[in-house]
C-alpha atoms as a PDB file:
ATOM      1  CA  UNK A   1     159.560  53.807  60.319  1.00  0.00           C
ATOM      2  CA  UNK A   2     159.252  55.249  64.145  1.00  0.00           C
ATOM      3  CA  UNK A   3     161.651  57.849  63.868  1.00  0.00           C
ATOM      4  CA  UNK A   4     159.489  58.977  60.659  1.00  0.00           C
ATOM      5  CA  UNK A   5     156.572  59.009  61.848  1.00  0.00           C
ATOM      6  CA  UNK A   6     158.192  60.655  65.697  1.00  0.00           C
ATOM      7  CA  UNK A   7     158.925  63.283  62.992  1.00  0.00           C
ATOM      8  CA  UNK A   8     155.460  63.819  61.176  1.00  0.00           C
ATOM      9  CA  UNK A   9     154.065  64.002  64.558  1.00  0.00           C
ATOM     10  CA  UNK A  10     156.153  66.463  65.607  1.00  0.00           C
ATOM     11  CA  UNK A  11     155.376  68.594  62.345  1.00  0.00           C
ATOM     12  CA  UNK A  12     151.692  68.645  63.162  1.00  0.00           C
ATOM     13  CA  UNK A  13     152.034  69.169  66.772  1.00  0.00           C
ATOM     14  CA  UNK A  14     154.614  72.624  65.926  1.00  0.00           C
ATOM     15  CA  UNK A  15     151.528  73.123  62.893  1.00  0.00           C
ATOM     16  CA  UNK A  16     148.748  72.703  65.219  1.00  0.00           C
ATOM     17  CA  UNK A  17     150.191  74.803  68.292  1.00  0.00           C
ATOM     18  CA  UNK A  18     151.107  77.654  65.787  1.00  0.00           C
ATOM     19  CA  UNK A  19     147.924  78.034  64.596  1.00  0.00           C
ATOM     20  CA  UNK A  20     146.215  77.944  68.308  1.00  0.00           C
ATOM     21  CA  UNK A  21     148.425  80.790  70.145  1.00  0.00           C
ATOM     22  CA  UNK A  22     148.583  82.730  66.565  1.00  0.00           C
ATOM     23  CA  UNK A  23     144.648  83.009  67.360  1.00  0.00           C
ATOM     24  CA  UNK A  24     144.680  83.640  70.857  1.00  0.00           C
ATOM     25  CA  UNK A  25     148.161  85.872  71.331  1.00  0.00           C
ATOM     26  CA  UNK A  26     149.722  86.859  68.500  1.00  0.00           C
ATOM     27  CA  UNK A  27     152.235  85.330  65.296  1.00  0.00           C
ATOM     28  CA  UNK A  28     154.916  86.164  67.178  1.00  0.00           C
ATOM     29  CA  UNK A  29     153.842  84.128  70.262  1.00  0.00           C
ATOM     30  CA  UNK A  30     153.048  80.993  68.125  1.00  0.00           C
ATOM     31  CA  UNK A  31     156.544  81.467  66.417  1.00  0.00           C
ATOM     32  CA  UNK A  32     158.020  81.709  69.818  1.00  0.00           C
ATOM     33  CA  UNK A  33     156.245  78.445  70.426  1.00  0.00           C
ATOM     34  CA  UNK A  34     157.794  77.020  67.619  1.00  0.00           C
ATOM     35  CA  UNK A  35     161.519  77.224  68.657  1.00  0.00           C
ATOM     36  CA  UNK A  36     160.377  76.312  71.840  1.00  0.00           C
ATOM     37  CA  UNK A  37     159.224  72.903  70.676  1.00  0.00           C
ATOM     38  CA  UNK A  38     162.404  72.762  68.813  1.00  0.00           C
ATOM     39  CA  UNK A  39     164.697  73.339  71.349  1.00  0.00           C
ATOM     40  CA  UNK A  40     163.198  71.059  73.517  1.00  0.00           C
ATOM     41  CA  UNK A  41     163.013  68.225  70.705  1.00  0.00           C
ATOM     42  CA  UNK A  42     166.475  68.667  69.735  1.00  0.00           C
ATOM     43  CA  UNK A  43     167.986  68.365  73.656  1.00  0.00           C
ATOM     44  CA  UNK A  44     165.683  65.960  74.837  1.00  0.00           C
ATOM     45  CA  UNK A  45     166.249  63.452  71.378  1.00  0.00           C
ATOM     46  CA  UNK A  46     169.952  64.186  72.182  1.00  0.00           C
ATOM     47  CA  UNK A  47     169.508  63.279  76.120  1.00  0.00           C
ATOM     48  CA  UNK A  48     167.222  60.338  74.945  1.00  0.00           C
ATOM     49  CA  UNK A  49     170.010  58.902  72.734  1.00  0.00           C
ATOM     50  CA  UNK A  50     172.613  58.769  75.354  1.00  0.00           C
ATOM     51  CA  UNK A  51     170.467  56.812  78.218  1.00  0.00           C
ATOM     52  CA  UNK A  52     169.088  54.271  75.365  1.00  0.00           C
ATOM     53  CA  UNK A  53     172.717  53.859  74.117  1.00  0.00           C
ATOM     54  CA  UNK A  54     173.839  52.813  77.343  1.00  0.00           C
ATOM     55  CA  UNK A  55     171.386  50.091  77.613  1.00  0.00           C
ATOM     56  CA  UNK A  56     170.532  49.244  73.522  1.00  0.00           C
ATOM     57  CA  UNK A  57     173.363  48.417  71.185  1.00  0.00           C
ATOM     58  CA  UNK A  58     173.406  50.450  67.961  1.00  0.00           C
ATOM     59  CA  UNK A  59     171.781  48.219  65.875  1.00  0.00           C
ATOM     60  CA  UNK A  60     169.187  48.278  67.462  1.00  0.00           C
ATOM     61  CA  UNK A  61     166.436  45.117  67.585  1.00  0.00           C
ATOM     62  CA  UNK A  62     165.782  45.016  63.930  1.00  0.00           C
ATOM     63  CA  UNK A  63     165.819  46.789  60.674  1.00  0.00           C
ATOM     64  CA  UNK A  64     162.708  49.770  61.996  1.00  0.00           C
ATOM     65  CA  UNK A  65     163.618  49.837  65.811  1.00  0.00           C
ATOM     66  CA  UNK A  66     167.510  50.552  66.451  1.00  0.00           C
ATOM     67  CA  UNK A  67     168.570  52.701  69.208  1.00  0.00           C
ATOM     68  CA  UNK A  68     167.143  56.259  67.453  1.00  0.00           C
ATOM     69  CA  UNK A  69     163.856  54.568  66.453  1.00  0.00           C
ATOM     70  CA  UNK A  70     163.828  53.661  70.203  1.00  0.00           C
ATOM     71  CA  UNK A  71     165.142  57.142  71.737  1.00  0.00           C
ATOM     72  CA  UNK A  72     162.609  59.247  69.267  1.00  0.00           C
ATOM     73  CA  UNK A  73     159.690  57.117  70.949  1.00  0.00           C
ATOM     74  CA  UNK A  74     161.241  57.656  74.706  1.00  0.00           C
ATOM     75  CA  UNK A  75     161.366  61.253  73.624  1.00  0.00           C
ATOM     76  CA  UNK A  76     157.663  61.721  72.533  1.00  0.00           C
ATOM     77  CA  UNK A  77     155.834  60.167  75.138  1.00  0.00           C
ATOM     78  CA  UNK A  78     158.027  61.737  77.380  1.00  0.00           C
ATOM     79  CA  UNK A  79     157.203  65.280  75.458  1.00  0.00           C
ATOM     80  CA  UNK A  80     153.338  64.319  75.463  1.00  0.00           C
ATOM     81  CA  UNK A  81     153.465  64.336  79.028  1.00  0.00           C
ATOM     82  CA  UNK A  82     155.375  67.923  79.494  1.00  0.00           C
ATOM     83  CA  UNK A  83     153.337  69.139  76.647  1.00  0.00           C
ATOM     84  CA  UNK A  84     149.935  68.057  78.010  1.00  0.00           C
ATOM     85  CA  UNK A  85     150.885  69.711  81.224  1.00  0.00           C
ATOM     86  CA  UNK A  86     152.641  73.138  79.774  1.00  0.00           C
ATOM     87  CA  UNK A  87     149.838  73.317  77.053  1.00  0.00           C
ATOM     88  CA  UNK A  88     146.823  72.713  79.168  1.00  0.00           C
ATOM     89  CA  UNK A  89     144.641  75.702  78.725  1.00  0.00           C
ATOM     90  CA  UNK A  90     144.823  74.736  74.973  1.00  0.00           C
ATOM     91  CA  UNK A  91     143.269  71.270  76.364  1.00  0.00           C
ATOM     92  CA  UNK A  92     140.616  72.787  78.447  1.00  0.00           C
ATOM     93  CA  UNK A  93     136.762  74.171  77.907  1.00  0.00           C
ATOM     94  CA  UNK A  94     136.127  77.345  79.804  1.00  0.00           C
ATOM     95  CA  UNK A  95     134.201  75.328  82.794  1.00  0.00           C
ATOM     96  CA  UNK A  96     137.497  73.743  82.764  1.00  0.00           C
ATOM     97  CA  UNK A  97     136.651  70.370  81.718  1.00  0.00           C
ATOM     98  CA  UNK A  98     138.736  68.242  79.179  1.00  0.00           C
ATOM     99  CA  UNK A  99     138.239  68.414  75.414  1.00  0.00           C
END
């Protein structure tokens, strides 16, 4: 159930940041954007795997949270961090004050 919803959240985060630079840039900076979040998803589930591996067994504590279920939710508060930071004019009024 984590890893699903990791997922969804990750769908409307690519959806939502598309949209955004596709009105201020361009499509093909909001594409760009898009394989960026990628890459960075697929390398940092892959890095996230191999730390919580070392310290969870497989299985995981339970039928929703095994070791991916665990990893995926390393990975995105780990990503809302870098994403909050890299992103942060999207964040931002013009007086530069949080939305």
């Amino acid at each position: 159930m984590i890893s699903v919803l990791v997922f969804f959240l990750h769908i409307v985060f690519a959806i939502y940041i598309l949209i955004k630079t596709s009105k201020q840039d361009s499509i093909k900076t909001g594409l760009l954007n898009i394989v960026f979040i990628i890459i960075i998803f697929s390398v940092g589930w892959t890095i996230s795997t191999m730390f919580v591996k070392l310290f969870v067994p497989s299985e995981g504590f339970g039928k929703d949270l095994d070791a991916d279920g665990i990893a995926l939710a390393i990975l995105a508060i780990a990503e809302y961090f870098f994403y909050r930071r890299y992103y942060k004019d999207l964040w931002t009024t013009e007086d530069g004050t949080e939305k």
